[in-house]
PDB file of N, CA and C in Angstrom:
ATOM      1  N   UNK A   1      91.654 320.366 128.447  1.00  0.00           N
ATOM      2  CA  UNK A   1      92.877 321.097 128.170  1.00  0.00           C
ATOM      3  C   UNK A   1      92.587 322.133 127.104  1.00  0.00           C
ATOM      4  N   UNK A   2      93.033 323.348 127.507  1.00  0.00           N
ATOM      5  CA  UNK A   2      92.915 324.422 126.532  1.00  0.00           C
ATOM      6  C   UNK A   2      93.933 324.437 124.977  1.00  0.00           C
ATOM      7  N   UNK A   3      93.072 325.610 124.554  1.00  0.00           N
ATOM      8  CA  UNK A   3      94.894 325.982 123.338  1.00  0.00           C
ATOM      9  C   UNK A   3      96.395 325.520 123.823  1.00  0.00           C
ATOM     10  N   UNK A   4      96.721 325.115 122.912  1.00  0.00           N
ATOM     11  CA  UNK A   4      98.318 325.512 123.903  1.00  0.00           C
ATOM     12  C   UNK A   4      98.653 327.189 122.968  1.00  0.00           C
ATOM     13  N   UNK A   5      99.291 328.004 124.042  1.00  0.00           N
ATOM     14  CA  UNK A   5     100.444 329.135 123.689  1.00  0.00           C
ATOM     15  C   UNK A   5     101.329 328.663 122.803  1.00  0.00           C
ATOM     16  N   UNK A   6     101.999 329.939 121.846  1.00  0.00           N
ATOM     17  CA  UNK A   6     102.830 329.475 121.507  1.00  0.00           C
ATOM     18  C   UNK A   6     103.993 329.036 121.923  1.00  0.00           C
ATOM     19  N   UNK A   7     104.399 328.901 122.588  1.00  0.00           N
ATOM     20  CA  UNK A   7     105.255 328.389 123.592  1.00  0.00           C
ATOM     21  C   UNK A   7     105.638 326.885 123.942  1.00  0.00           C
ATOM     22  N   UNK A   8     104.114 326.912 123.942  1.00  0.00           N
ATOM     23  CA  UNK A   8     103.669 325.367 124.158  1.00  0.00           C
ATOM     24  C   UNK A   8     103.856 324.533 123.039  1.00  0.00           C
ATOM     25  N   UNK A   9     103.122 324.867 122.042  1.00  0.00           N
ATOM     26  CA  UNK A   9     103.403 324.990 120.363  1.00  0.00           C
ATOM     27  C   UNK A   9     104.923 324.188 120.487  1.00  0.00           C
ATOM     28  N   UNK A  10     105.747 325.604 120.527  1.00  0.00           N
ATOM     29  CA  UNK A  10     107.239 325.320 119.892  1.00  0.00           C
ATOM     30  C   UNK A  10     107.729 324.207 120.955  1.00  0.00           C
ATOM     31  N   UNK A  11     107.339 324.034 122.249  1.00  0.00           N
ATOM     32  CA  UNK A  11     108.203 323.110 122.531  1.00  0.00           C
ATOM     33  C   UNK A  11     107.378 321.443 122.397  1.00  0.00           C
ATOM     34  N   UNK A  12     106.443 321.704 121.915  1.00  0.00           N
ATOM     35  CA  UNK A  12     106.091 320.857 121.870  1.00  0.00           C
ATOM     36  C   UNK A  12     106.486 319.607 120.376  1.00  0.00           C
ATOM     37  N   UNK A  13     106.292 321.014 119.499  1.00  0.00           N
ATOM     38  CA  UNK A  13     106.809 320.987 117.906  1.00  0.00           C
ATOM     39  C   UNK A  13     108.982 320.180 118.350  1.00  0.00           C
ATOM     40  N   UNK A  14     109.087 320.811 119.308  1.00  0.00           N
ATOM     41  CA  UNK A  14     110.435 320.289 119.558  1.00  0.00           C
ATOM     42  C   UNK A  14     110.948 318.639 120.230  1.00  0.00           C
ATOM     43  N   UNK A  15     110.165 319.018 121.088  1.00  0.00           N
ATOM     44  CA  UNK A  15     109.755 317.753 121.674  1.00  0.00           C
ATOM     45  C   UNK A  15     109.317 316.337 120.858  1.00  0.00           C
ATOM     46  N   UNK A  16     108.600 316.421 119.450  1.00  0.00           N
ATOM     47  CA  UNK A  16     108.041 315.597 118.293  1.00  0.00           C
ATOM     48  C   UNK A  16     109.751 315.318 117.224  1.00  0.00           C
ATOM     49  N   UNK A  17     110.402 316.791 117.258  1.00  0.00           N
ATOM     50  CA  UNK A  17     111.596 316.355 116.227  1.00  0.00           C
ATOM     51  C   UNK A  17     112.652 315.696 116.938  1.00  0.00           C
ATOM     52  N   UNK A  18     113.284 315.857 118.047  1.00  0.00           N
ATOM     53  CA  UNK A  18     114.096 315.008 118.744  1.00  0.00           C
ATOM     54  C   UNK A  18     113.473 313.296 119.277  1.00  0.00           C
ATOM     55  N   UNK A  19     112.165 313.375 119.007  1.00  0.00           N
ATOM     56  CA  UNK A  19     111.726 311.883 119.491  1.00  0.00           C
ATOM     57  C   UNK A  19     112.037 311.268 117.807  1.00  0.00           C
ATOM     58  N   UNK A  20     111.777 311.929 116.654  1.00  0.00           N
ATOM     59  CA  UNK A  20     111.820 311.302 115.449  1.00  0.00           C
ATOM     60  C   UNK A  20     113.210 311.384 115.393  1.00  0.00           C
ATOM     61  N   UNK A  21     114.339 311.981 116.323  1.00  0.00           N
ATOM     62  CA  UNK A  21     115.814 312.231 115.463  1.00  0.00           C
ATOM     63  C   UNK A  21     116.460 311.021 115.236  1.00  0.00           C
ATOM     64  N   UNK A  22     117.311 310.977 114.472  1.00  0.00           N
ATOM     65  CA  UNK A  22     118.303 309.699 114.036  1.00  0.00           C
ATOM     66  C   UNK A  22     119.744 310.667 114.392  1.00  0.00           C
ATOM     67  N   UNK A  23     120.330 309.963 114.955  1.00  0.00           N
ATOM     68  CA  UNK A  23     121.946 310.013 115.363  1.00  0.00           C
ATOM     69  C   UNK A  23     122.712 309.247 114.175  1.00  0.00           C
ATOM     70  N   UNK A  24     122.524 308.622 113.314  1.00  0.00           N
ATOM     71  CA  UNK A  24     123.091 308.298 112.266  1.00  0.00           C
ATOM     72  C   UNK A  24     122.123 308.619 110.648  1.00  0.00           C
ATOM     73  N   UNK A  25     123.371 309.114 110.154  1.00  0.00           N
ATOM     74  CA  UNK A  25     123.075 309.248 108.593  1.00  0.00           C
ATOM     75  C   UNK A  25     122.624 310.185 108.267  1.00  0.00           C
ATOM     76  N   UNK A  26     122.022 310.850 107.114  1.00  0.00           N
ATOM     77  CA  UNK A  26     121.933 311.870 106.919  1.00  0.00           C
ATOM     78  C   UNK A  26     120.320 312.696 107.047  1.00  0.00           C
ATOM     79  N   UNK A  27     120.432 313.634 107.834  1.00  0.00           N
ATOM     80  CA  UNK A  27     119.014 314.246 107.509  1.00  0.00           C
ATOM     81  C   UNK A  27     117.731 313.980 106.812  1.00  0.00           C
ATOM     82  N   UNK A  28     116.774 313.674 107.427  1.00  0.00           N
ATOM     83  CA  UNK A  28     115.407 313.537 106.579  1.00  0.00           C
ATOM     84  C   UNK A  28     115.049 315.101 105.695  1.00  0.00           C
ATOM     85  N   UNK A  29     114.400 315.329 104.926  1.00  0.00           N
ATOM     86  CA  UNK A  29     114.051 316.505 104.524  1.00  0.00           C
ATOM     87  C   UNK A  29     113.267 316.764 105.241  1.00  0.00           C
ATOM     88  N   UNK A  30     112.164 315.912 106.085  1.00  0.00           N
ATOM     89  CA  UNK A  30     110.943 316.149 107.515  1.00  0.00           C
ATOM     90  C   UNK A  30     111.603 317.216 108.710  1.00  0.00           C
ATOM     91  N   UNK A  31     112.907 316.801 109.225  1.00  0.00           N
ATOM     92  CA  UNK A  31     113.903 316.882 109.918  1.00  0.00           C
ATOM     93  C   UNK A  31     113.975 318.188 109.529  1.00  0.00           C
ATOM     94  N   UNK A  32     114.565 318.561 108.153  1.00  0.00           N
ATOM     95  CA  UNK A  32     115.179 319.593 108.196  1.00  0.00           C
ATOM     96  C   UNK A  32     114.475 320.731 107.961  1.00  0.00           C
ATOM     97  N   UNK A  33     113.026 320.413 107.782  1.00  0.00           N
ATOM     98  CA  UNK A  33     111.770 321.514 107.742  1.00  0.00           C
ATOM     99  C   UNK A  33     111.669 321.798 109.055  1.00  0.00           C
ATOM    100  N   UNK A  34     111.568 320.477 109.913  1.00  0.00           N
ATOM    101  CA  UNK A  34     111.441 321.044 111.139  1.00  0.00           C
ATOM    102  C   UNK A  34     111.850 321.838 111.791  1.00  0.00           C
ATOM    103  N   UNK A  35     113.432 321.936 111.364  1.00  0.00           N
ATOM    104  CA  UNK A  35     114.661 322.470 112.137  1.00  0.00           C
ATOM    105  C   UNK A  35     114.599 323.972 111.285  1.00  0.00           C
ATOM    106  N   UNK A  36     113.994 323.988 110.401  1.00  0.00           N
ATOM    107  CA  UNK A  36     113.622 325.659 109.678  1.00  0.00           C
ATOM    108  C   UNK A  36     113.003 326.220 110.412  1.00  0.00           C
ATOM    109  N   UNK A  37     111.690 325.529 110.489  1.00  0.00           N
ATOM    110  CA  UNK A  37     110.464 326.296 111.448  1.00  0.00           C
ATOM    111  C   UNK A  37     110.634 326.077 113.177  1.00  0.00           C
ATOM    112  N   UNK A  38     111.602 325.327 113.583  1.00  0.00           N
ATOM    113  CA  UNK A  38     111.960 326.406 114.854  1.00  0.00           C
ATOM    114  C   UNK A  38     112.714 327.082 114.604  1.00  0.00           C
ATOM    115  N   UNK A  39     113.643 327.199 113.894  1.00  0.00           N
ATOM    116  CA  UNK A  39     114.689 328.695 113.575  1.00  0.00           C
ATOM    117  C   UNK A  39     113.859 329.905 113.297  1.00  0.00           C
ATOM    118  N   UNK A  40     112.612 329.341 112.165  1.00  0.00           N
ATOM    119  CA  UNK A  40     111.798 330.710 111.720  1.00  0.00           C
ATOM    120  C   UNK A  40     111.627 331.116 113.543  1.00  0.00           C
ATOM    121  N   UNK A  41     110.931 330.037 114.155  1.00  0.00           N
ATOM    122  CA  UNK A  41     110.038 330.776 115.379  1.00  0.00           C
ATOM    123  C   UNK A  41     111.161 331.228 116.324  1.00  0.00           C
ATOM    124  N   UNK A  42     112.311 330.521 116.553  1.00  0.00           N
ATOM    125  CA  UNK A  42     113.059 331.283 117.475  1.00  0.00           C
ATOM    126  C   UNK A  42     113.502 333.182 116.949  1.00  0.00           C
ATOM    127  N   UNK A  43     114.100 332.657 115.798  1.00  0.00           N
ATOM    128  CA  UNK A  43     114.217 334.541 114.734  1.00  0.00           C
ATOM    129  C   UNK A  43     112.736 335.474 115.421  1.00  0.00           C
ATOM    130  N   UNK A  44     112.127 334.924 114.976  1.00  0.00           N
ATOM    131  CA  UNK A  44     110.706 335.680 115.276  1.00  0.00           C
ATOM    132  C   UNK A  44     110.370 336.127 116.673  1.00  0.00           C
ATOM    133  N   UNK A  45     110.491 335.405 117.600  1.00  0.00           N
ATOM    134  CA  UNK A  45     110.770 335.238 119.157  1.00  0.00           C
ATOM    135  C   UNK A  45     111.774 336.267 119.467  1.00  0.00           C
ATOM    136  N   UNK A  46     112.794 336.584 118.659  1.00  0.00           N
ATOM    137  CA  UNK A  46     114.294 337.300 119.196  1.00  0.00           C
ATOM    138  C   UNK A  46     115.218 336.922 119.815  1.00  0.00           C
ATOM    139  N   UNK A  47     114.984 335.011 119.320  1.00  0.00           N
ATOM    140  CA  UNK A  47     116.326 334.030 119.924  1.00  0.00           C
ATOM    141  C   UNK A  47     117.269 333.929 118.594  1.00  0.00           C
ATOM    142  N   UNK A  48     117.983 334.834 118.591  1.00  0.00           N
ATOM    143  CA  UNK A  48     118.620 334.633 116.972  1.00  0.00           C
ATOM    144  C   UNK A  48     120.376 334.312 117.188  1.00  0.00           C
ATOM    145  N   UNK A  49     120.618 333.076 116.309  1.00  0.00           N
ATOM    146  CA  UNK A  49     121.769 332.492 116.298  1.00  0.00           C
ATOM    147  C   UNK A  49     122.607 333.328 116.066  1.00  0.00           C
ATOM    148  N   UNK A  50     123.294 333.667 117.139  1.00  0.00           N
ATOM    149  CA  UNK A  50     124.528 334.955 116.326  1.00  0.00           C
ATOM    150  C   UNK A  50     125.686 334.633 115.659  1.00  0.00           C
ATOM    151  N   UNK A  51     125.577 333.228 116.286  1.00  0.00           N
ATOM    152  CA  UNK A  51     126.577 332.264 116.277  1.00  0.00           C
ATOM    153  C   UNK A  51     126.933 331.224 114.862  1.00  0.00           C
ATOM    154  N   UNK A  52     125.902 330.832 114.756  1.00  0.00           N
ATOM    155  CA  UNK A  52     125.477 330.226 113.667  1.00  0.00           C
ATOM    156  C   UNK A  52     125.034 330.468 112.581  1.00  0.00           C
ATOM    157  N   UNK A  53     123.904 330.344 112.173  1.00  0.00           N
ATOM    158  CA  UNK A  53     123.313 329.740 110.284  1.00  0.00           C
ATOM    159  C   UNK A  53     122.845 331.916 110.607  1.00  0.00           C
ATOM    160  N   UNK A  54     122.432 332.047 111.694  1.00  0.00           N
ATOM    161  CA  UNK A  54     121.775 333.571 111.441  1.00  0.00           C
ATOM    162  C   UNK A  54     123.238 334.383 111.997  1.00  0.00           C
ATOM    163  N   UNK A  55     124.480 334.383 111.527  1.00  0.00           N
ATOM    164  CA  UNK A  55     125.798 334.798 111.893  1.00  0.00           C
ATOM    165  C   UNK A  55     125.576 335.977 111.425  1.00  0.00           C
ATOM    166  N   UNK A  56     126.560 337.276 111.065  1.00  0.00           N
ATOM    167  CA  UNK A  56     126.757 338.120 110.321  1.00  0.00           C
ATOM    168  C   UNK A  56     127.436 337.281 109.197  1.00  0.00           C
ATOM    169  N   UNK A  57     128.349 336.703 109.236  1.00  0.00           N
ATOM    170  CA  UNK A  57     129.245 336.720 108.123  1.00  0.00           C
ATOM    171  C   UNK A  57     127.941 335.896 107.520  1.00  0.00           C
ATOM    172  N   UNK A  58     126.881 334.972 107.600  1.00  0.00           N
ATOM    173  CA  UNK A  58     126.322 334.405 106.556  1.00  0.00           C
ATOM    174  C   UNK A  58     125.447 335.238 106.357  1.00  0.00           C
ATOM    175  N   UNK A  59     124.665 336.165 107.111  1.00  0.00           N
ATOM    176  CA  UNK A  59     123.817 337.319 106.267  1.00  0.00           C
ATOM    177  C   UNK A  59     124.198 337.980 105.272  1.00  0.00           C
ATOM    178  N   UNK A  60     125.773 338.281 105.620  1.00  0.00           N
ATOM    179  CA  UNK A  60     126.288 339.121 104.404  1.00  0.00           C
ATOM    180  C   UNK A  60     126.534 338.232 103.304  1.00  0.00           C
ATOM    181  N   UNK A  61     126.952 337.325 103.736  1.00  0.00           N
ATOM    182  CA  UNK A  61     127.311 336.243 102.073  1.00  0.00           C
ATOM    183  C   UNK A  61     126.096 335.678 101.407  1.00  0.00           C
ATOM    184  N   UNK A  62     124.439 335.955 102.175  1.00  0.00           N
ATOM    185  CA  UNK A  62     123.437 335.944 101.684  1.00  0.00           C
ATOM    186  C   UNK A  62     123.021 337.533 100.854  1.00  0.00           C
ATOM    187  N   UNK A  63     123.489 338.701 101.702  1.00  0.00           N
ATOM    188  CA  UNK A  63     122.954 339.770 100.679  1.00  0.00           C
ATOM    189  C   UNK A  63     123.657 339.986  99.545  1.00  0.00           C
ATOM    190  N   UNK A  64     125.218 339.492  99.452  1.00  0.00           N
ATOM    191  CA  UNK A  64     126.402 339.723  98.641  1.00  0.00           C
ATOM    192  C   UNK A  64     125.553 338.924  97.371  1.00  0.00           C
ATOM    193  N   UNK A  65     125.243 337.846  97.659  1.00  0.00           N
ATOM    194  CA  UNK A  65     124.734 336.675  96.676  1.00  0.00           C
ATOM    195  C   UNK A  65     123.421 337.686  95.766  1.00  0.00           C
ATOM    196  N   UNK A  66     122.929 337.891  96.752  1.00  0.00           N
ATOM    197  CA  UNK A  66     121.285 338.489  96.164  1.00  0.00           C
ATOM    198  C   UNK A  66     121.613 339.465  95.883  1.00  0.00           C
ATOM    199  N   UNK A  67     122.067 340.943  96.081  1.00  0.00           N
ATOM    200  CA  UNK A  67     123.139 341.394  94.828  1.00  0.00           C
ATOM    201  C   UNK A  67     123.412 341.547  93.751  1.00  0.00           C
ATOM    202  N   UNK A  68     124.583 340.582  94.020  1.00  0.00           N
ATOM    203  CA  UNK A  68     124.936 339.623  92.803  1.00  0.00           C
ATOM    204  C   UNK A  68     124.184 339.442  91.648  1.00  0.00           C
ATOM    205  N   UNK A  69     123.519 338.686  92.338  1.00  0.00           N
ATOM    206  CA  UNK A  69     122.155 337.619  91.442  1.00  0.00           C
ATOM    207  C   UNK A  69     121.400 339.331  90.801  1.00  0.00           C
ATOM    208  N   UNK A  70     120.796 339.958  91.385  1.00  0.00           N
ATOM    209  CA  UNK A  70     119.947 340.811  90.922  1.00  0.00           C
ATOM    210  C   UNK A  70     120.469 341.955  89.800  1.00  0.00           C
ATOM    211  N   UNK A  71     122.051 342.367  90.198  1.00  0.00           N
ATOM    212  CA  UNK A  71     122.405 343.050  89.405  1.00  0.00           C
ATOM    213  C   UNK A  71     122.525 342.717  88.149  1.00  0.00           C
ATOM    214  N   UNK A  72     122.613 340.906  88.014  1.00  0.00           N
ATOM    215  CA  UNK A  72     122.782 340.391  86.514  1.00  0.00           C
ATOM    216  C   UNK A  72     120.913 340.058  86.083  1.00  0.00           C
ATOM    217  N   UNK A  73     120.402 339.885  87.032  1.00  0.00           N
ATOM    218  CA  UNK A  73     118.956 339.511  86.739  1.00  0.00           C
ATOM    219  C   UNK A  73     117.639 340.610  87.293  1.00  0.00           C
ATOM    220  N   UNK A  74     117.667 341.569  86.383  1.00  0.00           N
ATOM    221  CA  UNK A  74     116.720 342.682  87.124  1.00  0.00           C
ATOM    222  C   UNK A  74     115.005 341.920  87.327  1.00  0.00           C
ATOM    223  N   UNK A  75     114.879 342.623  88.991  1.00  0.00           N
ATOM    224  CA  UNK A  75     113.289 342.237  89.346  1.00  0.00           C
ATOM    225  C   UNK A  75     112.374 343.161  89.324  1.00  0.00           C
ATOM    226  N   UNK A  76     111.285 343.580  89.314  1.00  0.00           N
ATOM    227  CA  UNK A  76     110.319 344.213  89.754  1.00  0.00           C
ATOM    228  C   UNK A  76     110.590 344.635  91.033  1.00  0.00           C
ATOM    229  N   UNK A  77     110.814 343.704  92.262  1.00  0.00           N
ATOM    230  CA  UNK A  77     110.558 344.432  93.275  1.00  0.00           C
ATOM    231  C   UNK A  77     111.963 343.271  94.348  1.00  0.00           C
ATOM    232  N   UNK A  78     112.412 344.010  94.821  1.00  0.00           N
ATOM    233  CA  UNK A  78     113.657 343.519  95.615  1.00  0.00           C
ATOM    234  C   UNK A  78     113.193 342.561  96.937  1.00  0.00           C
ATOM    235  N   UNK A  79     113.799 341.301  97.103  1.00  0.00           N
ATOM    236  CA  UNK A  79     113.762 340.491  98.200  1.00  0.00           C
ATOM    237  C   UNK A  79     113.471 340.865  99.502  1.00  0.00           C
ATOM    238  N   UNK A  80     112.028 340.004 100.635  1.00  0.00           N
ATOM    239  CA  UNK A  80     111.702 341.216 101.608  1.00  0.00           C
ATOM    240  C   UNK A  80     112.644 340.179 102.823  1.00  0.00           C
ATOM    241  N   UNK A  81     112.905 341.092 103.290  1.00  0.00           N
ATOM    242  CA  UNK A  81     114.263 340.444 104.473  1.00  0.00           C
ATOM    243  C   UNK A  81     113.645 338.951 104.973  1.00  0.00           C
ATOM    244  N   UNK A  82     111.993 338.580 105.269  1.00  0.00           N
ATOM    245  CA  UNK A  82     111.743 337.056 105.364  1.00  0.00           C
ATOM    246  C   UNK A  82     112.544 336.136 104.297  1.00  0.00           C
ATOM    247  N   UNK A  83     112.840 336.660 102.510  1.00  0.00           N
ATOM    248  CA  UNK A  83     112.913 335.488 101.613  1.00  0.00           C
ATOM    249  C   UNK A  83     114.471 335.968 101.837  1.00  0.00           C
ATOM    250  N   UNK A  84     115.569 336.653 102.629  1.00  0.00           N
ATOM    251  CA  UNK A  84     116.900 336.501 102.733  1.00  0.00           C
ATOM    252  C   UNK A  84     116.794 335.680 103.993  1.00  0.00           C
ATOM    253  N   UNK A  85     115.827 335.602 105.307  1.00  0.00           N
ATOM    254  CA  UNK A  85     116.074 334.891 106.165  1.00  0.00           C
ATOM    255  C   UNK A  85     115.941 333.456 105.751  1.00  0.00           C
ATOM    256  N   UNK A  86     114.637 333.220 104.803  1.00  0.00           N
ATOM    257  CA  UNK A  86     114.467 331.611 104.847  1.00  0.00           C
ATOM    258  C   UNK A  86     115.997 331.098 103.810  1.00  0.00           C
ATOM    259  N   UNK A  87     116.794 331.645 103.388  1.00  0.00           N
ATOM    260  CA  UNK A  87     118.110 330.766 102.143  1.00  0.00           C
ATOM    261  C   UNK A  87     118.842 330.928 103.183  1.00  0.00           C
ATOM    262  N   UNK A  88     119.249 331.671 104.219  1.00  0.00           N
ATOM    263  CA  UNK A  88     120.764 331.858 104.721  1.00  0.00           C
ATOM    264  C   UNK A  88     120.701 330.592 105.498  1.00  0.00           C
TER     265      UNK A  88
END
């Protein structure tokens, strides 16, 4: 058996977090890395939640925040749209 594609990868990576899922109680932090890094790979892919966690209204209440935050805390160099995707 060769490489797998990424493809193969993600569903495979998917396939591993629903066999570990629990239907009761609260989130593992394992769980919820997992559930980052298929969001990173779906975003990346151009499967993006329009609906959900990648909405407009939470992008904006993520740039409103960072903003916010920056106008009271000056940086060197401004947030690159990856470190607003990984908080929203």
């Amino acid at each position: 058996m060769g490489a797998m594609n990424t493809n193969e990868y993600f569903q495979a990576g998917l396939a591993a977090v629903f066999a570990k899922m629990s239907l009761e109680g609260e989130k593992s932090s394992q769980l919820i890395e997992a559930e980052e890094q298929m969001r990173k790979h779906a975003w990346e892919s151009g499967h993006i939640d329009y609906l959900g966690k990648d909405s407009f209204d939470n992008i904006l209440k993520k740039l409103q925040a960072s903003m916010a935050q920056s106008a009271t805390t000056p940086t060197d160099a401004p947030p690159g749209i990856f470190s607003l995707y990984c908080v929203i």
